[in-house]
Protein backbone atom coordinates (compact mmCIF):
# COMPACT_ATOMS: atom_id res chain seq x y z
CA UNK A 1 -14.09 -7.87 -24.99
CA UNK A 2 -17.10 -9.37 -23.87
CA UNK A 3 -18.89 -8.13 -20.87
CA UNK A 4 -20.10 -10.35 -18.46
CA UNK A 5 -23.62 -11.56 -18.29
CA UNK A 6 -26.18 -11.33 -16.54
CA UNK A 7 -30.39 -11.53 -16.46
CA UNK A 8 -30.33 -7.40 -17.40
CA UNK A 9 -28.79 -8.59 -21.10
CA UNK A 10 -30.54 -8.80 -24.33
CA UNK A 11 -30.54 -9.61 -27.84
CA UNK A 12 -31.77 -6.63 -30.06
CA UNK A 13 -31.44 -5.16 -33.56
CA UNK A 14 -29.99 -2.12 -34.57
CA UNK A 15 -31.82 -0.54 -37.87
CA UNK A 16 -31.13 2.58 -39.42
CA UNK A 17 -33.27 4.28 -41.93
CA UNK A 18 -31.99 4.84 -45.19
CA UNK A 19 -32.29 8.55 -46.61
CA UNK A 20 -34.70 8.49 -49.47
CA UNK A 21 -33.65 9.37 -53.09
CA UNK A 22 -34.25 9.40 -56.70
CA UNK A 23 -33.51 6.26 -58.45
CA UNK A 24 -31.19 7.41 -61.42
CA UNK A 25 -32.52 4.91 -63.70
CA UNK A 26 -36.07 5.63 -63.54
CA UNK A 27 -36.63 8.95 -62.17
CA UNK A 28 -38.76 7.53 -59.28
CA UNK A 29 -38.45 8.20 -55.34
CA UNK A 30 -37.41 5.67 -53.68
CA UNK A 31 -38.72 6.07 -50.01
CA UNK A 32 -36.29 5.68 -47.13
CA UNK A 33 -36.24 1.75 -45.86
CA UNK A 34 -35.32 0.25 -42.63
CA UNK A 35 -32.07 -2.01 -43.12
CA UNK A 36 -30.42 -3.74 -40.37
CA UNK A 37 -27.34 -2.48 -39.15
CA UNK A 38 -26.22 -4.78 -36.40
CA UNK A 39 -26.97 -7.82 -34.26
CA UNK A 40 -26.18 -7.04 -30.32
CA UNK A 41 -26.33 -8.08 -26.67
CA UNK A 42 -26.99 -5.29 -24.56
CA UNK A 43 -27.55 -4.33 -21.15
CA UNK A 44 -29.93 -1.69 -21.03
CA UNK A 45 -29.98 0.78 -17.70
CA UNK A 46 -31.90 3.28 -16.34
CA UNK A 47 -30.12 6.94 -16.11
CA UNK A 48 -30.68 9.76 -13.35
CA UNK A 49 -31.18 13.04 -14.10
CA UNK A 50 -27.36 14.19 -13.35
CA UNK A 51 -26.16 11.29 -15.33
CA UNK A 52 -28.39 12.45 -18.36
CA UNK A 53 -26.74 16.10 -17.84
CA UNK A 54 -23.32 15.19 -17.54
CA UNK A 55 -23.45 13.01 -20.89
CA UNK A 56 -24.99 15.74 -22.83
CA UNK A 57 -25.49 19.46 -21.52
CA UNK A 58 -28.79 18.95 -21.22
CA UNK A 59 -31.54 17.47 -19.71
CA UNK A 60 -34.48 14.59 -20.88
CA UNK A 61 -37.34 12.59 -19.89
CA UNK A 62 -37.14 8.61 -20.68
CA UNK A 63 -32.86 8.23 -21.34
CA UNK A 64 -31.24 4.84 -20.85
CA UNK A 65 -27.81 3.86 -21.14
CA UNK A 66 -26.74 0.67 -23.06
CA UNK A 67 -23.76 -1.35 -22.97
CA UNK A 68 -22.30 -3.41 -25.49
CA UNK A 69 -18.98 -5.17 -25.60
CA UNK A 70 -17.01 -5.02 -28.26
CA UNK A 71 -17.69 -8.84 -29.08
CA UNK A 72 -21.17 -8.81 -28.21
CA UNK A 73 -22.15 -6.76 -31.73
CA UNK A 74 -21.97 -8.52 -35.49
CA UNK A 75 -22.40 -5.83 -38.16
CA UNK A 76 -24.03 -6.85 -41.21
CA UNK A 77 -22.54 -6.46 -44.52
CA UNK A 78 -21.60 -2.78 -45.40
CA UNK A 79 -21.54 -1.51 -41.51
CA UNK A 80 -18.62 -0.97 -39.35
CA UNK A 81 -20.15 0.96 -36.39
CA UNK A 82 -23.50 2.65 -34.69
CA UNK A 83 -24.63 6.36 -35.42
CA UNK A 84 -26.66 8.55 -34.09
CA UNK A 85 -30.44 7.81 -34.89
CA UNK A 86 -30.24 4.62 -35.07
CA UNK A 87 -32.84 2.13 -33.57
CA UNK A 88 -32.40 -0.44 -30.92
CA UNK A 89 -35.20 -3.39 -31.43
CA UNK A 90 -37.32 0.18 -32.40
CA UNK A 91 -38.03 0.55 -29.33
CA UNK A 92 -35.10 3.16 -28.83
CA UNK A 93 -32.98 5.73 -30.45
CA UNK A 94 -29.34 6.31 -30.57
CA UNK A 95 -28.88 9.76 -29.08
CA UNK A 96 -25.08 9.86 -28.68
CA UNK A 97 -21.99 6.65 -28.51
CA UNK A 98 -19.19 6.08 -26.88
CA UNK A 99 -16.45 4.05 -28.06
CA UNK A 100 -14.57 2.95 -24.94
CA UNK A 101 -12.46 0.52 -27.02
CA UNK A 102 -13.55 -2.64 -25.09
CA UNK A 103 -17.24 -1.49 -25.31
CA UNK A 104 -19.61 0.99 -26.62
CA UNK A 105 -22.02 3.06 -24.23
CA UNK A 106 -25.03 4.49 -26.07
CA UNK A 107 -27.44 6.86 -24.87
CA UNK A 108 -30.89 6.00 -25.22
CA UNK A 109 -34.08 7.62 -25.80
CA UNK A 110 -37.40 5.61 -25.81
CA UNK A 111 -39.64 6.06 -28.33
């Protein structure tokens, strides 16, 4: 599904960092990287205070909500779907999803 557009929409990447690990090879750390998870259109919203609570228990300065329809997203090779901790144009976190089927609603913190 594809949610209907307007001016509030944009085009971000999704990047998740890659837990760092010894390459079995060599014997060397390899430090954590930055790969790029998905391509999206997202509308990005403001959340109150009792929105914020009721999504989570608890309660936080600077929390969005963004929507993306289920056709607005193209995962890159090797993904299939959005975590927690991952970051939107690194300018936000993933603090918790919802998959509503037709779209997911992330909750966002700014960074």
């Amino acid at each position: 599904m594809r949610i209907p557009r307007d001016k509030s929409f944009v085009e971000v990447e999704i990047e998740r960092y890659t837990g760092g690990s010894t390459d079995l090879t060599s014997g060397q750390w390899q430090d954590a990287e930055l790969v790029l998870v998905a391509d999206a259109e997202i509308d990005i919203q403001p959340k109150t205070g009792s929105e914020t609570d009721s999504f989570s228990g608890s309660s936080y300065n600077k929390r969005l909500a963004g929507f993306i329809g289920i056709d607005d997203i193209t995962f890159s090779t090797g993904f299939s779907m959005i975590m927690q901790g991952d970051l939107v144009d690194q300018k936000y976190k993933v603090v918790d999803i919802k998959d509503w089927l037709t779209h997911y609603e992330l909750q966002l913190e700014q960074l």
